[in-house]
C-alpha atoms as a PDB file:
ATOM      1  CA  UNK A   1       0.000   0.000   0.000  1.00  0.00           C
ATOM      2  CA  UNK A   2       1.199   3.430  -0.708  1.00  0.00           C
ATOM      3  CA  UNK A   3       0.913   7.031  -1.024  1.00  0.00           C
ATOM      4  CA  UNK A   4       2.291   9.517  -3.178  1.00  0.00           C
ATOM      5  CA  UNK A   5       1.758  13.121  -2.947  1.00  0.00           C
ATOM      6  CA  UNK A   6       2.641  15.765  -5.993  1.00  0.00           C
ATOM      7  CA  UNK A   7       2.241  19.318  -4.876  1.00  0.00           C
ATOM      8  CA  UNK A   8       3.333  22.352  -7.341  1.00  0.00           C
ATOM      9  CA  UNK A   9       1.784  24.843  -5.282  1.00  0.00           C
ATOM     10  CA  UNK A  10       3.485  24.573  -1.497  1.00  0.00           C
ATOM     11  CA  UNK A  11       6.612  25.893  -0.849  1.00  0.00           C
ATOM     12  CA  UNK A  12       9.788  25.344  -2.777  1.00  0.00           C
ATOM     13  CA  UNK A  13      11.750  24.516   0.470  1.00  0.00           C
ATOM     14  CA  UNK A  14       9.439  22.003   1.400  1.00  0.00           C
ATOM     15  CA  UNK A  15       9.596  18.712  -1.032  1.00  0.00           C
ATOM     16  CA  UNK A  16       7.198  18.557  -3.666  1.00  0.00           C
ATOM     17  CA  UNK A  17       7.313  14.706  -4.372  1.00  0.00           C
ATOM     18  CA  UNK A  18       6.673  12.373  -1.900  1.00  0.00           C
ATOM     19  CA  UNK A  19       6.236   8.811  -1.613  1.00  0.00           C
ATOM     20  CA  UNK A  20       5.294   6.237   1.445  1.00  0.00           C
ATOM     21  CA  UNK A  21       4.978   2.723   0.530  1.00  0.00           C
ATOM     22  CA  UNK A  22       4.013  -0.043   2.888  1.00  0.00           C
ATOM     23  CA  UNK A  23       3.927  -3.873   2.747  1.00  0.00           C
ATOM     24  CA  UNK A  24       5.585  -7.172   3.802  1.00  0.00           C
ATOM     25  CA  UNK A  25       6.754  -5.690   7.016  1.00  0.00           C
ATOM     26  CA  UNK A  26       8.602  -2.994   5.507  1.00  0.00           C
ATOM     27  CA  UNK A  27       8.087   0.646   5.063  1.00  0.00           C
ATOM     28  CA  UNK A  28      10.167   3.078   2.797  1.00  0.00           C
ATOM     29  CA  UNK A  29       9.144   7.149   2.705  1.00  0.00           C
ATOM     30  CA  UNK A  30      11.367   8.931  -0.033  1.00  0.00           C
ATOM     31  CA  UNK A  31      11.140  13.189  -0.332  1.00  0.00           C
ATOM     32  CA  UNK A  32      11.913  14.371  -3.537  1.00  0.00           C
ATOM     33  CA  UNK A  33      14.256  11.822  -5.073  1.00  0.00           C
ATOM     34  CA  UNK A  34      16.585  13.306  -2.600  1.00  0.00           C
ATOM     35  CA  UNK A  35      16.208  10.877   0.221  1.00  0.00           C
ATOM     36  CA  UNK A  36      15.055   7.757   0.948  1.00  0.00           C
ATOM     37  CA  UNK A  37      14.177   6.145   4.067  1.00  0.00           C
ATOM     38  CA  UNK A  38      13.321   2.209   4.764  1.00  0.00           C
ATOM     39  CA  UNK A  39      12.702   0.481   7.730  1.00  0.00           C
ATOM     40  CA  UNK A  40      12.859  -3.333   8.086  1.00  0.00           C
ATOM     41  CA  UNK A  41      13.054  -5.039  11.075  1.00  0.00           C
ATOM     42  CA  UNK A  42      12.731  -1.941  13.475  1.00  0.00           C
ATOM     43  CA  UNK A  43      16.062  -0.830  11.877  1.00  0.00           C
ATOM     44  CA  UNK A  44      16.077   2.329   9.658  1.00  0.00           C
ATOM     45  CA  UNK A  45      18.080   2.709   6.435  1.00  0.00           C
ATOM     46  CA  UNK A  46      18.667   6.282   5.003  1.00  0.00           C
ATOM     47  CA  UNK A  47      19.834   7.001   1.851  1.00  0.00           C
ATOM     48  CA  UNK A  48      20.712  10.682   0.715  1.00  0.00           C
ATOM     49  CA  UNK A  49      21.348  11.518  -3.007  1.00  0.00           C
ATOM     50  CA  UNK A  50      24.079  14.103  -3.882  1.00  0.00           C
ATOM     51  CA  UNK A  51      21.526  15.098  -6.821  1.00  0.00           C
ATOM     52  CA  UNK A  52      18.139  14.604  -7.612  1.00  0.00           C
ATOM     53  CA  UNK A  53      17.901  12.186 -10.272  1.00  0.00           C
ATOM     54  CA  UNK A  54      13.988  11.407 -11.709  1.00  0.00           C
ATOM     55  CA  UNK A  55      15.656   8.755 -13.726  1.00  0.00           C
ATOM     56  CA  UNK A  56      14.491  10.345 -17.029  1.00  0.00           C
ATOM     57  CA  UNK A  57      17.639  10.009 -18.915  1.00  0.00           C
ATOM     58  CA  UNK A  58      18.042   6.846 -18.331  1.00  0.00           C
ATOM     59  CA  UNK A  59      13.817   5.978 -19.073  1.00  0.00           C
ATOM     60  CA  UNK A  60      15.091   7.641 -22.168  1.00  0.00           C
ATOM     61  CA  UNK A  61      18.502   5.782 -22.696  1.00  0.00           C
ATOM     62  CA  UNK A  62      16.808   2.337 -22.106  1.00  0.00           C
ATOM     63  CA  UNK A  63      13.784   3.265 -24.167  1.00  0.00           C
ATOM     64  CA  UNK A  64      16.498   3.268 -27.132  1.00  0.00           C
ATOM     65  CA  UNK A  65      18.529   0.720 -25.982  1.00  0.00           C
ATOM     66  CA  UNK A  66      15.331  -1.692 -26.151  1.00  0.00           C
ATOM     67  CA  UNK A  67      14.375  -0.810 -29.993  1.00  0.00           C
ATOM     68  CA  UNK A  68      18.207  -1.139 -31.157  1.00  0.00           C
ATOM     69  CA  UNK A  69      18.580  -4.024 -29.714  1.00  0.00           C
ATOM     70  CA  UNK A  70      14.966  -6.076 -29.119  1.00  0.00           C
ATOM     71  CA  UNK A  71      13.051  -4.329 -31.924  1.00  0.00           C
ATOM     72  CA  UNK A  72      10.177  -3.320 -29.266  1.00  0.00           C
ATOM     73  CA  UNK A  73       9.494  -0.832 -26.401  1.00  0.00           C
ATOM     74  CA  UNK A  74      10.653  -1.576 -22.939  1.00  0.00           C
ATOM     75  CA  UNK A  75       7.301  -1.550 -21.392  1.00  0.00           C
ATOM     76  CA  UNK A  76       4.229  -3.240 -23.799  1.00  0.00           C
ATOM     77  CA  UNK A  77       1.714  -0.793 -25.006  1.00  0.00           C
ATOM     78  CA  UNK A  78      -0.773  -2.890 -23.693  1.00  0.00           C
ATOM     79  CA  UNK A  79       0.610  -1.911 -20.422  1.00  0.00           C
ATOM     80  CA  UNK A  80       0.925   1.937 -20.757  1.00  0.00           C
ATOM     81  CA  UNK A  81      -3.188   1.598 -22.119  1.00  0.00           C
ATOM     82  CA  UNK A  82      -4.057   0.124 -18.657  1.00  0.00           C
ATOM     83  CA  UNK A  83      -1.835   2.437 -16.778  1.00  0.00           C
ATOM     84  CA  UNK A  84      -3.614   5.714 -18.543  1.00  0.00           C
ATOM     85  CA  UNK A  85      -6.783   4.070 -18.204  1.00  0.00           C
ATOM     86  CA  UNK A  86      -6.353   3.608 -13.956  1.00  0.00           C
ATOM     87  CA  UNK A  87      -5.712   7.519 -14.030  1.00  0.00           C
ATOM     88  CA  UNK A  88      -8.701   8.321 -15.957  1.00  0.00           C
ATOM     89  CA  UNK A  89     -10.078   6.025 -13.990  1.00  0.00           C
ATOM     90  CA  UNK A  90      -9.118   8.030 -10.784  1.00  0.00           C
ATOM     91  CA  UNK A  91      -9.879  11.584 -11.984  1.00  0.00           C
ATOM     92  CA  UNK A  92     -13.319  10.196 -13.052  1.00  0.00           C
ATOM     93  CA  UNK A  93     -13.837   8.531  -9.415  1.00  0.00           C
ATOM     94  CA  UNK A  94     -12.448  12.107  -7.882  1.00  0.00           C
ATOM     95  CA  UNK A  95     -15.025  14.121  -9.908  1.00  0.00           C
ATOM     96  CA  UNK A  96     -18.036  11.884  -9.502  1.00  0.00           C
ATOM     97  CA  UNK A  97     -17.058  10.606  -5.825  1.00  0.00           C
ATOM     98  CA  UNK A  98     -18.232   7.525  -7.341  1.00  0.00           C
ATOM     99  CA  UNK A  99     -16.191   4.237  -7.795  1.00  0.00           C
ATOM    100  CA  UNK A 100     -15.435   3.616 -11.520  1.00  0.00           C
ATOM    101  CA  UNK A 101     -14.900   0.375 -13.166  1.00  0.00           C
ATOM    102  CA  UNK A 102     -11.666  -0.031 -15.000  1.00  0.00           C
ATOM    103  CA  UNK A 103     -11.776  -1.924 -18.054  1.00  0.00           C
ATOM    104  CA  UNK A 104      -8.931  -4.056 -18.703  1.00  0.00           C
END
């Protein structure tokens, strides 16, 4: 289970990207793709980037790599179809307050 939380309109001291996500008897919070926290066992790991990296040079660079090399995108467009269609899916549900089924 997990949480993520994009804000463009708080304060630019204060991260805007941040992500809790829960399972298995583990839980890892990360600010910002600055830092990242997990804790396993009652024992915290923290992990602080020297830069922020979003990894989209390297969604780029492997995008490439995969139609040199395979002939076919890294991730199946059946797969990016259902992805979009769960975020329609939410902005619908957010609009109507209503559930909304997903077609898949």
């Amino acid at each position: 289970m997990g949480t993520l939380c994009y804000n463009t309109v708080g304060n630019s001291a204060f991260p805007k990207e941040h992500l809790q996500v829960f399972g298995g008897g583990v839980a890892a919070v990360m600010d910002d793709f600055r830092s990242l926290e997990i804790v396993k066992g009652g024992k915290p790991t923290r992990v602080k980037a020297a830069n922020q990296d979003k990894g989209q040079s390297r969604e780029v660079a492997e995008t490439i790599d995969a139609f040199r090399t395979r002939g076919v995108a890294p991730i199946p467009f059946a797969e990016l179809v259902a992805g979009m269609r769960v975020i329609f899916g939410a902005r619908q549900s957010l609009i109507t307050g209503q559930p909304v089924k997903l077609i898949v």
